[in-house]
PDB file of N, CA and C in Angstrom:
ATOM      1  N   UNK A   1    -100.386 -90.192  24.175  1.00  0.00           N
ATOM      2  CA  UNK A   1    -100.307 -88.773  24.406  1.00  0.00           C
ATOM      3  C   UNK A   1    -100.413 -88.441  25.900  1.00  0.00           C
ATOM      4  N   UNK A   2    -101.367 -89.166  26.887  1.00  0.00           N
ATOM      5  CA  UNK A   2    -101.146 -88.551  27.613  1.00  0.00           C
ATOM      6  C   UNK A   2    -100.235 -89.349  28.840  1.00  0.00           C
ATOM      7  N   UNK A   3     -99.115 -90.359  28.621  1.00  0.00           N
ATOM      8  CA  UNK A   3     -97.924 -90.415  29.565  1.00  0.00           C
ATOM      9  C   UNK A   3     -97.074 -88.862  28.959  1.00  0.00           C
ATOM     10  N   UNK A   4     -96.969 -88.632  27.635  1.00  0.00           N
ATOM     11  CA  UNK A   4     -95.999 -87.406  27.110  1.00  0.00           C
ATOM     12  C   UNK A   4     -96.772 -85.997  27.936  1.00  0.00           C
ATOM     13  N   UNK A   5     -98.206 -86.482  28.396  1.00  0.00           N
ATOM     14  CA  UNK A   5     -98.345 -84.944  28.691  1.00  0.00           C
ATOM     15  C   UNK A   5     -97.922 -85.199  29.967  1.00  0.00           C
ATOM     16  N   UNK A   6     -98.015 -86.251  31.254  1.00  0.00           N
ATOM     17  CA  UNK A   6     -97.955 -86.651  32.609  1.00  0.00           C
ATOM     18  C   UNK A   6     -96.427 -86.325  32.361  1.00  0.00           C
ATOM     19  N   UNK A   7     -95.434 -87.202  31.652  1.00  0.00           N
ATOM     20  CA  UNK A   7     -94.070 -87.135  31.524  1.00  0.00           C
ATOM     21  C   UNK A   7     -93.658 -85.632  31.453  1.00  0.00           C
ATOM     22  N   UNK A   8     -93.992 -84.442  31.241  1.00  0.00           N
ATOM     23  CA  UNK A   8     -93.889 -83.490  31.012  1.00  0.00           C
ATOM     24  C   UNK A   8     -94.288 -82.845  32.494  1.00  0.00           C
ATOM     25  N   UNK A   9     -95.230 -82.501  32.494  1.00  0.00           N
ATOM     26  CA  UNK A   9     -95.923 -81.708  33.548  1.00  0.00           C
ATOM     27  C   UNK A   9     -95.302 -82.423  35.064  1.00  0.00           C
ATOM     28  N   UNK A  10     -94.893 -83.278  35.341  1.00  0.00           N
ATOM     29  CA  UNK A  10     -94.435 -83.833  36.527  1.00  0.00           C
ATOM     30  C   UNK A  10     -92.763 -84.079  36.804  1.00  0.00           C
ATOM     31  N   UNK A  11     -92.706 -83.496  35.348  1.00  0.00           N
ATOM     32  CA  UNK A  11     -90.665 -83.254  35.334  1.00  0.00           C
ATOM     33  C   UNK A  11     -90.150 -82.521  36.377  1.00  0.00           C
ATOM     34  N   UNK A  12     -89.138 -82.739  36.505  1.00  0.00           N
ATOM     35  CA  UNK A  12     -88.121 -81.944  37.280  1.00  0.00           C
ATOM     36  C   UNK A  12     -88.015 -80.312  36.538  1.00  0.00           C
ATOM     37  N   UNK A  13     -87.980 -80.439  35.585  1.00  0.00           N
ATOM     38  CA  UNK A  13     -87.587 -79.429  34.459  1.00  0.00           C
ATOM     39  C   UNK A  13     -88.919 -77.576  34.718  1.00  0.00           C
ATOM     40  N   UNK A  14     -90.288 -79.264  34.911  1.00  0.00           N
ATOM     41  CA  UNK A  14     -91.428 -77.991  35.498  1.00  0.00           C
ATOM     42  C   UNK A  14     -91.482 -77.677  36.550  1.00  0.00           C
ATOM     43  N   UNK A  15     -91.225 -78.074  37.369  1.00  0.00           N
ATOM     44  CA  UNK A  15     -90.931 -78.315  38.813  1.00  0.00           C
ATOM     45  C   UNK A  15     -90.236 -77.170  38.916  1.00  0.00           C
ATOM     46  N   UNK A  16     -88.864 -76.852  38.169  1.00  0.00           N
ATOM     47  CA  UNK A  16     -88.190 -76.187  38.749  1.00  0.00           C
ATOM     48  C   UNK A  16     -88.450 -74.142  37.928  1.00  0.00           C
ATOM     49  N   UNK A  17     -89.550 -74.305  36.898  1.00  0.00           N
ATOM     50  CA  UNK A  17     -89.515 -73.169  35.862  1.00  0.00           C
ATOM     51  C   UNK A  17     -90.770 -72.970  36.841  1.00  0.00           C
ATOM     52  N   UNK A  18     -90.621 -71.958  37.730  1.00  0.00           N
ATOM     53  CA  UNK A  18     -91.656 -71.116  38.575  1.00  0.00           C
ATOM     54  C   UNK A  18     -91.906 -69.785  37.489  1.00  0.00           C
ATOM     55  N   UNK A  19     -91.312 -69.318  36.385  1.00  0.00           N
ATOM     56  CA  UNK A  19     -91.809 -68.591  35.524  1.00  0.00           C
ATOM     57  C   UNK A  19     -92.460 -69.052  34.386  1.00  0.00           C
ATOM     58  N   UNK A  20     -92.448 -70.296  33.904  1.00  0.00           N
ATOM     59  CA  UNK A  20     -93.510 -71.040  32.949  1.00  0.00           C
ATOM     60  C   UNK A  20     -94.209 -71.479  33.443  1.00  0.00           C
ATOM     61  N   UNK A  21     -94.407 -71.904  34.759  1.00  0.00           N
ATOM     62  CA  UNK A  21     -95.252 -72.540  35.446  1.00  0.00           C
ATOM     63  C   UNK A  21     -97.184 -72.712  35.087  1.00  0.00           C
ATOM     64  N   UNK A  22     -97.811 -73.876  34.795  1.00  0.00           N
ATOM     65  CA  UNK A  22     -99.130 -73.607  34.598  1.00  0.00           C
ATOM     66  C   UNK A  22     -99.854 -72.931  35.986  1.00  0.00           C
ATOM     67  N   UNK A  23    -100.968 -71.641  35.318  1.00  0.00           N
ATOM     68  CA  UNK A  23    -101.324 -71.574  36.720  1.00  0.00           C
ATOM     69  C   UNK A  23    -102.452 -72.157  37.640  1.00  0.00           C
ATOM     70  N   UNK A  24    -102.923 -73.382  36.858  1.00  0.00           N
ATOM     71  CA  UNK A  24    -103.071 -74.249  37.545  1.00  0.00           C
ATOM     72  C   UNK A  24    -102.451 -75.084  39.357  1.00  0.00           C
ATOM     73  N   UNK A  25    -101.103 -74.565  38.712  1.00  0.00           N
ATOM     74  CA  UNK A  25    -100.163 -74.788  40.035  1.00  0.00           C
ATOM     75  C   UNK A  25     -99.946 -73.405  41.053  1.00  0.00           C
ATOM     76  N   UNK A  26     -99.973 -72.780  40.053  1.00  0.00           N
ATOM     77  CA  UNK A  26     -99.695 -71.097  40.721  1.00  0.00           C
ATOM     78  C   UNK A  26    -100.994 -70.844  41.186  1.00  0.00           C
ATOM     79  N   UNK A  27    -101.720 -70.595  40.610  1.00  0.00           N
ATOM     80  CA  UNK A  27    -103.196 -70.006  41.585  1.00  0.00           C
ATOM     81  C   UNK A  27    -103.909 -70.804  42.250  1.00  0.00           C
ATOM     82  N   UNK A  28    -103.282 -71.754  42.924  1.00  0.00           N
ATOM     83  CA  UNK A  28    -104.645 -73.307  42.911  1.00  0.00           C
ATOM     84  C   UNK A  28    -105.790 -72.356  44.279  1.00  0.00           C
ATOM     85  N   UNK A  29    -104.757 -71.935  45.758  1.00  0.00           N
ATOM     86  CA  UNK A  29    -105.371 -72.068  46.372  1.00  0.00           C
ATOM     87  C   UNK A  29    -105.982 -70.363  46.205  1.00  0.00           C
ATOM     88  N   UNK A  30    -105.481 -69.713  45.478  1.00  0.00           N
ATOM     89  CA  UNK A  30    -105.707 -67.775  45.209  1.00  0.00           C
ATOM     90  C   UNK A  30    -107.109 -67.965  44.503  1.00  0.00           C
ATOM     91  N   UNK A  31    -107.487 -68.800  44.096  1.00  0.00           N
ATOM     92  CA  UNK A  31    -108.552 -69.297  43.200  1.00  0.00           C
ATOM     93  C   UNK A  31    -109.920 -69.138  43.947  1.00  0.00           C
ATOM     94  N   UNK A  32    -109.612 -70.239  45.061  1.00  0.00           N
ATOM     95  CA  UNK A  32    -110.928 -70.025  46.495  1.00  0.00           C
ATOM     96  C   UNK A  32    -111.084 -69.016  46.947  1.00  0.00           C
ATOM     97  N   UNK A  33    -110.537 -67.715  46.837  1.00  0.00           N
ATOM     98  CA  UNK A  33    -110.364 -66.222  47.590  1.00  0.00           C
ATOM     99  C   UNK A  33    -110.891 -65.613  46.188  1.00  0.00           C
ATOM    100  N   UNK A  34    -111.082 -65.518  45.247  1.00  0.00           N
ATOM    101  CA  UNK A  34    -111.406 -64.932  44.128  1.00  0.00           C
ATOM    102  C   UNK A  34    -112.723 -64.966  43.275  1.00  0.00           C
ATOM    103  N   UNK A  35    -112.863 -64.074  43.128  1.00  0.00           N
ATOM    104  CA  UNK A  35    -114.409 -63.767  42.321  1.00  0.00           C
ATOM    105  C   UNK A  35    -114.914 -64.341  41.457  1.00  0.00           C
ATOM    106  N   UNK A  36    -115.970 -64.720  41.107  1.00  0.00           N
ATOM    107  CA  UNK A  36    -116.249 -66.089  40.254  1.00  0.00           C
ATOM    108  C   UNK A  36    -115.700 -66.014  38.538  1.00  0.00           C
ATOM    109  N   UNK A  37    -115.410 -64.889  38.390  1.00  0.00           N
ATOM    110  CA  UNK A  37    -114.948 -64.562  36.660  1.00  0.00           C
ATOM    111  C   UNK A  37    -113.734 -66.003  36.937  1.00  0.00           C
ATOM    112  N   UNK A  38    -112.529 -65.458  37.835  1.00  0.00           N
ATOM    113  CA  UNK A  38    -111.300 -65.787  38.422  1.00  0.00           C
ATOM    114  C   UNK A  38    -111.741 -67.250  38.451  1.00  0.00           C
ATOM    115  N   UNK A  39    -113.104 -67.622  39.328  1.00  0.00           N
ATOM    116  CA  UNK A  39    -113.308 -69.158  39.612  1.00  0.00           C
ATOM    117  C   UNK A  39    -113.526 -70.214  38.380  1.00  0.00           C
ATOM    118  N   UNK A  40    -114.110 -69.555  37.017  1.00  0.00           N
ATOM    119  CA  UNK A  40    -114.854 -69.751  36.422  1.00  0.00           C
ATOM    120  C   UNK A  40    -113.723 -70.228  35.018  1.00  0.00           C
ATOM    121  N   UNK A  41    -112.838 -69.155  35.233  1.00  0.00           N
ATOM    122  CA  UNK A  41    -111.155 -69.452  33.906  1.00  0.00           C
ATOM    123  C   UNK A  41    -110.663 -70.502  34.165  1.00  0.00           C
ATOM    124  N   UNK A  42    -110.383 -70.492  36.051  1.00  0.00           N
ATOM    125  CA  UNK A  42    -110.040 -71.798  36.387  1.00  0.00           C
ATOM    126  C   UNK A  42    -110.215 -72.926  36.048  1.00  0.00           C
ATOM    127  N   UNK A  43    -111.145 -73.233  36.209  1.00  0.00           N
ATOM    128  CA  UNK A  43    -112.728 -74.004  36.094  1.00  0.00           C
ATOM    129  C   UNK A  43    -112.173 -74.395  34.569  1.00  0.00           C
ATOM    130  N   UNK A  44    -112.407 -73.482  33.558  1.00  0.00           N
ATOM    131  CA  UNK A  44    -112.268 -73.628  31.930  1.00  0.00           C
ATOM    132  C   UNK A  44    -111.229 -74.110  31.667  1.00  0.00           C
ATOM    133  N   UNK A  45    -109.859 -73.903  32.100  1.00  0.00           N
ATOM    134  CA  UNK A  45    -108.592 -74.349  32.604  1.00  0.00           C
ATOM    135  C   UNK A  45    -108.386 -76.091  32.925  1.00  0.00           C
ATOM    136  N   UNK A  46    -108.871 -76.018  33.827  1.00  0.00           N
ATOM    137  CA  UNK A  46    -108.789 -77.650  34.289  1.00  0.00           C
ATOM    138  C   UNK A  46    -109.989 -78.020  33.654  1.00  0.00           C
ATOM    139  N   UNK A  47    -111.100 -78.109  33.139  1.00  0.00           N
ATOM    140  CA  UNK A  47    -111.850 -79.074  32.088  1.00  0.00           C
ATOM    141  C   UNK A  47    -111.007 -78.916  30.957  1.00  0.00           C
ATOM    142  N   UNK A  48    -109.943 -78.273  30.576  1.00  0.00           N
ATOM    143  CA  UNK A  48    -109.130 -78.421  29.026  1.00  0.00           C
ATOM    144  C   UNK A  48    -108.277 -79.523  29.645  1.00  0.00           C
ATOM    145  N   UNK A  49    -107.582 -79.235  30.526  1.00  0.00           N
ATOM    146  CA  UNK A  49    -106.469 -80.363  30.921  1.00  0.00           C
ATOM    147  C   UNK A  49    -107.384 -82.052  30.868  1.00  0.00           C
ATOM    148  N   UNK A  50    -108.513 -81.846  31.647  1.00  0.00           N
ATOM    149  CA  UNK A  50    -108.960 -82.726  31.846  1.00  0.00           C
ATOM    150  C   UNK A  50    -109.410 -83.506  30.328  1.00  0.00           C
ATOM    151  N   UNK A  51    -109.906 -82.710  29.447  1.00  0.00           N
ATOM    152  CA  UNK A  51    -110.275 -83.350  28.428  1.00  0.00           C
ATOM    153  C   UNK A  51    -109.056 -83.560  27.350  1.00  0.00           C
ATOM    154  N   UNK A  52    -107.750 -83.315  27.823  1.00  0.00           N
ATOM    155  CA  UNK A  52    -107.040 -83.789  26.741  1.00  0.00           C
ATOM    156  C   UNK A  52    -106.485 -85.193  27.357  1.00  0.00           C
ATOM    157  N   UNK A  53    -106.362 -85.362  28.607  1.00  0.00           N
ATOM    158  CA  UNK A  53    -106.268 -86.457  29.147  1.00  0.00           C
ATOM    159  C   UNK A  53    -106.998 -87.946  28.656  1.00  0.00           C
ATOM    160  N   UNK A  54    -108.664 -87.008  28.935  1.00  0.00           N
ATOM    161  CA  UNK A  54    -109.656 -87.979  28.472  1.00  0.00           C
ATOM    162  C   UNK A  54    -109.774 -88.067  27.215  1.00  0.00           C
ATOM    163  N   UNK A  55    -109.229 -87.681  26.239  1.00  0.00           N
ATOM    164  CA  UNK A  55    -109.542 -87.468  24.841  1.00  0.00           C
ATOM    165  C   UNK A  55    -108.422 -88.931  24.897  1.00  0.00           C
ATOM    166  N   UNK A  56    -106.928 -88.866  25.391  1.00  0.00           N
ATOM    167  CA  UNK A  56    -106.177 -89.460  24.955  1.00  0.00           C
ATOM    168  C   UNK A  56    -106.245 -90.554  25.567  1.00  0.00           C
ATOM    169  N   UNK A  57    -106.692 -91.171  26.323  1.00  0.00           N
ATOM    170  CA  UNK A  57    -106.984 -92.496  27.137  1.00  0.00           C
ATOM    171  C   UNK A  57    -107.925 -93.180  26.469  1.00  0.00           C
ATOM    172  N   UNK A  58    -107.463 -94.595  25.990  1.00  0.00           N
ATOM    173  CA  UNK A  58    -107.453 -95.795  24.794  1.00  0.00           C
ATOM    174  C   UNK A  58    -108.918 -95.989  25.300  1.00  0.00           C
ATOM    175  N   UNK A  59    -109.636 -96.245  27.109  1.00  0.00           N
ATOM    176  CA  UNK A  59    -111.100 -97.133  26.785  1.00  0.00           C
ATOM    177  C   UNK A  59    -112.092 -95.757  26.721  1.00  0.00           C
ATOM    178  N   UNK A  60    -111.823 -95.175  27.326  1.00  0.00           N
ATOM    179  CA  UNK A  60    -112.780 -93.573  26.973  1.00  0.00           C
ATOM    180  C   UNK A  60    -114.214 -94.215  28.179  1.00  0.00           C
ATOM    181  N   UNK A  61    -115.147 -93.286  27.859  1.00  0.00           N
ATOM    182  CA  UNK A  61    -116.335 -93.797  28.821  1.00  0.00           C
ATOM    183  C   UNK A  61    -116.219 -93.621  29.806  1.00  0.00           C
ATOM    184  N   UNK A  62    -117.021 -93.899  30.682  1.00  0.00           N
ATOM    185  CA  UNK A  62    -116.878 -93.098  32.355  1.00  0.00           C
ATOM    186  C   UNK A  62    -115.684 -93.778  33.222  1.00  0.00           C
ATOM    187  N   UNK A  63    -115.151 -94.922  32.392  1.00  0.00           N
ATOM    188  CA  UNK A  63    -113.725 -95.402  33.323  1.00  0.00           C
ATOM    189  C   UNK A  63    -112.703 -94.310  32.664  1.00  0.00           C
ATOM    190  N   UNK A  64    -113.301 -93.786  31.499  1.00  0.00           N
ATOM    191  CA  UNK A  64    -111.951 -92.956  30.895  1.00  0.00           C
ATOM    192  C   UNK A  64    -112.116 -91.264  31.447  1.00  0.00           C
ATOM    193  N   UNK A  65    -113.451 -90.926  31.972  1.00  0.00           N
ATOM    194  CA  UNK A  65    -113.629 -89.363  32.385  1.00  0.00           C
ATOM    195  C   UNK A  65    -112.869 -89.694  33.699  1.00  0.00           C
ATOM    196  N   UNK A  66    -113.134 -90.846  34.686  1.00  0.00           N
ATOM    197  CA  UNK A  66    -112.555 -91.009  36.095  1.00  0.00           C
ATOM    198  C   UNK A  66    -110.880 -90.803  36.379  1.00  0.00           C
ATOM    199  N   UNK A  67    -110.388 -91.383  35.278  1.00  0.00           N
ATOM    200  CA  UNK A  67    -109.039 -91.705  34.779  1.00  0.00           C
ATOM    201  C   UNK A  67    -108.561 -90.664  34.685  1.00  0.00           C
ATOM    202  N   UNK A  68    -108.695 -89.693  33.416  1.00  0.00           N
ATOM    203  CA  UNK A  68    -108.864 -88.222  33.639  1.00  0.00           C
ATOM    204  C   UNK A  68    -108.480 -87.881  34.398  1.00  0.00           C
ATOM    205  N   UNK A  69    -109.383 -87.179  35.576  1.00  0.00           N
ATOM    206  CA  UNK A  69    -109.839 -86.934  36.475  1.00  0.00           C
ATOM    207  C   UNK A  69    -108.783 -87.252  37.714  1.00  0.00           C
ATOM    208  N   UNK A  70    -108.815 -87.969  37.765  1.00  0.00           N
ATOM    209  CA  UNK A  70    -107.409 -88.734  38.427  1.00  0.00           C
ATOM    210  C   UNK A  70    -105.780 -88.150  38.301  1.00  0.00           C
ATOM    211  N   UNK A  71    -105.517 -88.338  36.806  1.00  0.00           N
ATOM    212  CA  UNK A  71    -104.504 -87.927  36.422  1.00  0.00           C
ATOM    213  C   UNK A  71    -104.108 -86.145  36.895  1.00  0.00           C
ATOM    214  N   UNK A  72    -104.898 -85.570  36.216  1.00  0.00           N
ATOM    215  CA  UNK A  72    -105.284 -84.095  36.823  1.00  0.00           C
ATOM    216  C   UNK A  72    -105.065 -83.962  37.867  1.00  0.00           C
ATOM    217  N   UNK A  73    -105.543 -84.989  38.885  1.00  0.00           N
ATOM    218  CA  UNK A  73    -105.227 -84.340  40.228  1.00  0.00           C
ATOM    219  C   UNK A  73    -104.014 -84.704  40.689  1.00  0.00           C
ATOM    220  N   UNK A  74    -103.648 -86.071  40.321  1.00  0.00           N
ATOM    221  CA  UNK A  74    -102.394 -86.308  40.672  1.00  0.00           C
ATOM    222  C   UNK A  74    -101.004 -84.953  40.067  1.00  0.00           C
ATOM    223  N   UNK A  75    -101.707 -85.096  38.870  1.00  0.00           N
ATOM    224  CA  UNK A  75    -100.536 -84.030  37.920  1.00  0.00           C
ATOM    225  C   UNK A  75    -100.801 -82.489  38.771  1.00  0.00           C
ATOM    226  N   UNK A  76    -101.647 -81.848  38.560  1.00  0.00           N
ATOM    227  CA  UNK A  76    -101.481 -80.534  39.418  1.00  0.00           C
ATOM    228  C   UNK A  76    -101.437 -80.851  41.445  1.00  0.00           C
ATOM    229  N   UNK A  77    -102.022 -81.945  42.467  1.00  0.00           N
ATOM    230  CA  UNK A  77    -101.936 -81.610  43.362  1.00  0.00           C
ATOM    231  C   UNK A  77    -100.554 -81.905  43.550  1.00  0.00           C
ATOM    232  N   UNK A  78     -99.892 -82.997  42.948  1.00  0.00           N
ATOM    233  CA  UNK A  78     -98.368 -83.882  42.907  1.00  0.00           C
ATOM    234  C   UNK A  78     -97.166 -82.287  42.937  1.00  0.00           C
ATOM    235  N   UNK A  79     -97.638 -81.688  42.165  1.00  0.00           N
ATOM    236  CA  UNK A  79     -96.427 -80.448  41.694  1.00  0.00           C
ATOM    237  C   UNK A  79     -96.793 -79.374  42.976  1.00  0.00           C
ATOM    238  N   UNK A  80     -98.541 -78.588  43.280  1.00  0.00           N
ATOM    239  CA  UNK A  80     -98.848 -77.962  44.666  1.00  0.00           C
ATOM    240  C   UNK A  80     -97.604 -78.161  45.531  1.00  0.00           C
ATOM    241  N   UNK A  81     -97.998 -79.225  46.038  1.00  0.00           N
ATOM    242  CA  UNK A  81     -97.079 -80.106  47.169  1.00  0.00           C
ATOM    243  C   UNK A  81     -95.252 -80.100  47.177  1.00  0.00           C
ATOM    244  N   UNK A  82     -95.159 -80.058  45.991  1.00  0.00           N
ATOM    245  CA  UNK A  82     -93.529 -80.485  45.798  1.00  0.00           C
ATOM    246  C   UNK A  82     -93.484 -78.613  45.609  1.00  0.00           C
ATOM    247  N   UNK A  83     -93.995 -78.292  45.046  1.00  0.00           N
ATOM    248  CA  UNK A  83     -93.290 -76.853  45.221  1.00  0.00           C
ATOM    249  C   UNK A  83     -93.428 -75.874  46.260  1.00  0.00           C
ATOM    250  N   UNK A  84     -94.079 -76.148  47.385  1.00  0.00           N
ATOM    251  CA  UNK A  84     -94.287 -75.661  48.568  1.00  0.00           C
ATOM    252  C   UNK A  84     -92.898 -76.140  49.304  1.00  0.00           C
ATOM    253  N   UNK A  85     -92.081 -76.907  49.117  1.00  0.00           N
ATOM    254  CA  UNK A  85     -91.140 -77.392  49.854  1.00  0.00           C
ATOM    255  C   UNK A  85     -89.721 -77.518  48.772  1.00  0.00           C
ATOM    256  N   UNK A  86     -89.411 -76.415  48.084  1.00  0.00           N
ATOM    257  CA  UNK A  86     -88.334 -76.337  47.328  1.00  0.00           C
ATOM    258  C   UNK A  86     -86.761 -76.754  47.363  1.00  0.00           C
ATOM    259  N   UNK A  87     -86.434 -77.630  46.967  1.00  0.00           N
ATOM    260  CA  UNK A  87     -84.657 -77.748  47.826  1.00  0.00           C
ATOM    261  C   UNK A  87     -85.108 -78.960  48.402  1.00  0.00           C
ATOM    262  N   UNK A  88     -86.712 -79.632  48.822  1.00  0.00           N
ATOM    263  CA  UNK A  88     -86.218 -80.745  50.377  1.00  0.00           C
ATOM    264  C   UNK A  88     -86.546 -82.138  49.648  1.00  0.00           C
ATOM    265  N   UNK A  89     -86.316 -82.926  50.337  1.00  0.00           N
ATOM    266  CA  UNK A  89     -85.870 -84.271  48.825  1.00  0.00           C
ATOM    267  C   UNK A  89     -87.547 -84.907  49.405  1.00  0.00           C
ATOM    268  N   UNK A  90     -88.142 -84.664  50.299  1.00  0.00           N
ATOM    269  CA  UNK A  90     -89.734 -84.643  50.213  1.00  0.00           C
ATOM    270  C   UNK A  90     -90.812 -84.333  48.752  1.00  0.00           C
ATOM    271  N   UNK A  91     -89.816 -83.208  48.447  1.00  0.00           N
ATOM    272  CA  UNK A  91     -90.427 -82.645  47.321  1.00  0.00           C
ATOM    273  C   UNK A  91     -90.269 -83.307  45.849  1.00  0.00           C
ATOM    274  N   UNK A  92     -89.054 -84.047  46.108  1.00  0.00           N
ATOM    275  CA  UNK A  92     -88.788 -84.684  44.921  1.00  0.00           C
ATOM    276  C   UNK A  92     -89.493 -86.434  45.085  1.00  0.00           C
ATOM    277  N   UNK A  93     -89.457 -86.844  45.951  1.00  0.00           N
ATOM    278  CA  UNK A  93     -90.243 -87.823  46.314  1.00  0.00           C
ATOM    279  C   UNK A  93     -91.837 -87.678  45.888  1.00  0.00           C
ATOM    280  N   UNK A  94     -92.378 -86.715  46.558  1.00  0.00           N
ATOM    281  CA  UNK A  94     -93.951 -86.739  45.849  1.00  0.00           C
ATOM    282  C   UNK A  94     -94.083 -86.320  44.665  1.00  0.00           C
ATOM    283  N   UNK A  95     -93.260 -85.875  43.799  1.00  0.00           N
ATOM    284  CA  UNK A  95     -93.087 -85.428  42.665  1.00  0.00           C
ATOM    285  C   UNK A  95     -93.318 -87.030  41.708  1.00  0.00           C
ATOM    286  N   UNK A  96     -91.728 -87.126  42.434  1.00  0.00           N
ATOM    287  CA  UNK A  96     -91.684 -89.026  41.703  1.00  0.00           C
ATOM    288  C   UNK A  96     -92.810 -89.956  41.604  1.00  0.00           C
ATOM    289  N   UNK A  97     -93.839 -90.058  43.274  1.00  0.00           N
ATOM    290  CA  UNK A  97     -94.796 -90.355  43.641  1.00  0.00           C
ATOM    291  C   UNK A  97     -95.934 -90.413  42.606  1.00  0.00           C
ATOM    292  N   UNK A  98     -96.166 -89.396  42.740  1.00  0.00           N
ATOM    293  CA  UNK A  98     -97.471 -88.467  41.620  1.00  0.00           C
ATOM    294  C   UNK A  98     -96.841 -89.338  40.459  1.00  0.00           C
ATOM    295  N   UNK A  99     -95.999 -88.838  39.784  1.00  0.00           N
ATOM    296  CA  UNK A  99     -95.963 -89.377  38.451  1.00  0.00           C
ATOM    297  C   UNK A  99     -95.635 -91.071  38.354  1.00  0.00           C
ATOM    298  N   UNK A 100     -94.845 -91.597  39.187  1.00  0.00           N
ATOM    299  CA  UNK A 100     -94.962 -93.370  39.196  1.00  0.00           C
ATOM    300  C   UNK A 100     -96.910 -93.486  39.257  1.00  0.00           C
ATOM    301  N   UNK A 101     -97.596 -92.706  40.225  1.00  0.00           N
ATOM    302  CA  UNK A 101     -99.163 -93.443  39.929  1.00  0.00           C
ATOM    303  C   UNK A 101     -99.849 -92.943  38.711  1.00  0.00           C
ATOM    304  N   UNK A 102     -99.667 -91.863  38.718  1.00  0.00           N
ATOM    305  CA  UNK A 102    -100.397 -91.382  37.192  1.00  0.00           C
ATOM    306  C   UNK A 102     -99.711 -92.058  36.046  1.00  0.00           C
ATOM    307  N   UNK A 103     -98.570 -92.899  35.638  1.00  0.00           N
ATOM    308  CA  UNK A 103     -97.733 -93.620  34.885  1.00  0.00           C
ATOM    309  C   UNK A 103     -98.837 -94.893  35.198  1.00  0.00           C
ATOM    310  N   UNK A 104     -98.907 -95.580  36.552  1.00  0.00           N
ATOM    311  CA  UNK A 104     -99.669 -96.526  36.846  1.00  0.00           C
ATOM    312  C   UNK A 104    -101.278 -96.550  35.563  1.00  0.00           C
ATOM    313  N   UNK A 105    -101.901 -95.496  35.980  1.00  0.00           N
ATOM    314  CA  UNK A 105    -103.216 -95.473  35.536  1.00  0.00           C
ATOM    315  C   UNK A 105    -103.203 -95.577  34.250  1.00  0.00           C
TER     316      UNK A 105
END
């Protein structure tokens, strides 16, 4: 389950739907400027991502919360990055990037 969720979230397909977009990707940095309700959804937000990750990773246990953890960041900072630079083949590179290591883990 979770290469299908990495395989997904690091597509070209999401990459390019700035109106489906999680806002995970959309609010990352509007998040630090915002009032703790705002900090706090976030927050609730990425521990769901995080725990379906960790739910779905075979050894579980604190190599499997790290793993997690990992993935998450690769999966939301990997997309940040590539969509700040729309059109430039940079963007499709760290895109690829992100998801060849989170594929790795």
């Amino acid at each position: 389950m979770a290469q299908r969720m990495v395989a997904s979230y690091l597509s070209r397909e999401h990459l390019s739907d700035c109106d489906g977009q999680c806002p995970l990707i959309a609010y990352a940095t509007d998040v630090a400027r915002a009032g703790p309700q705002v900090r706090e959804s976030y927050r609730q937000l990425l521990e769901g991502m995080v725990s379906l990750f960790e739910h779905s990773l075979a050894d579980g246990g604190e190599t499997g919360r790290e793993d997690a953890l990992s993935l998450t960041a690769l999966c939301i900072g990997g997309m940040v990055v590539a969509r700040a630079l729309p059109g430039n083949a940079i963007a499709e590179d760290i895109r690829q990037a992100a998801l060849n290591q989170a594929n790795a883990l």
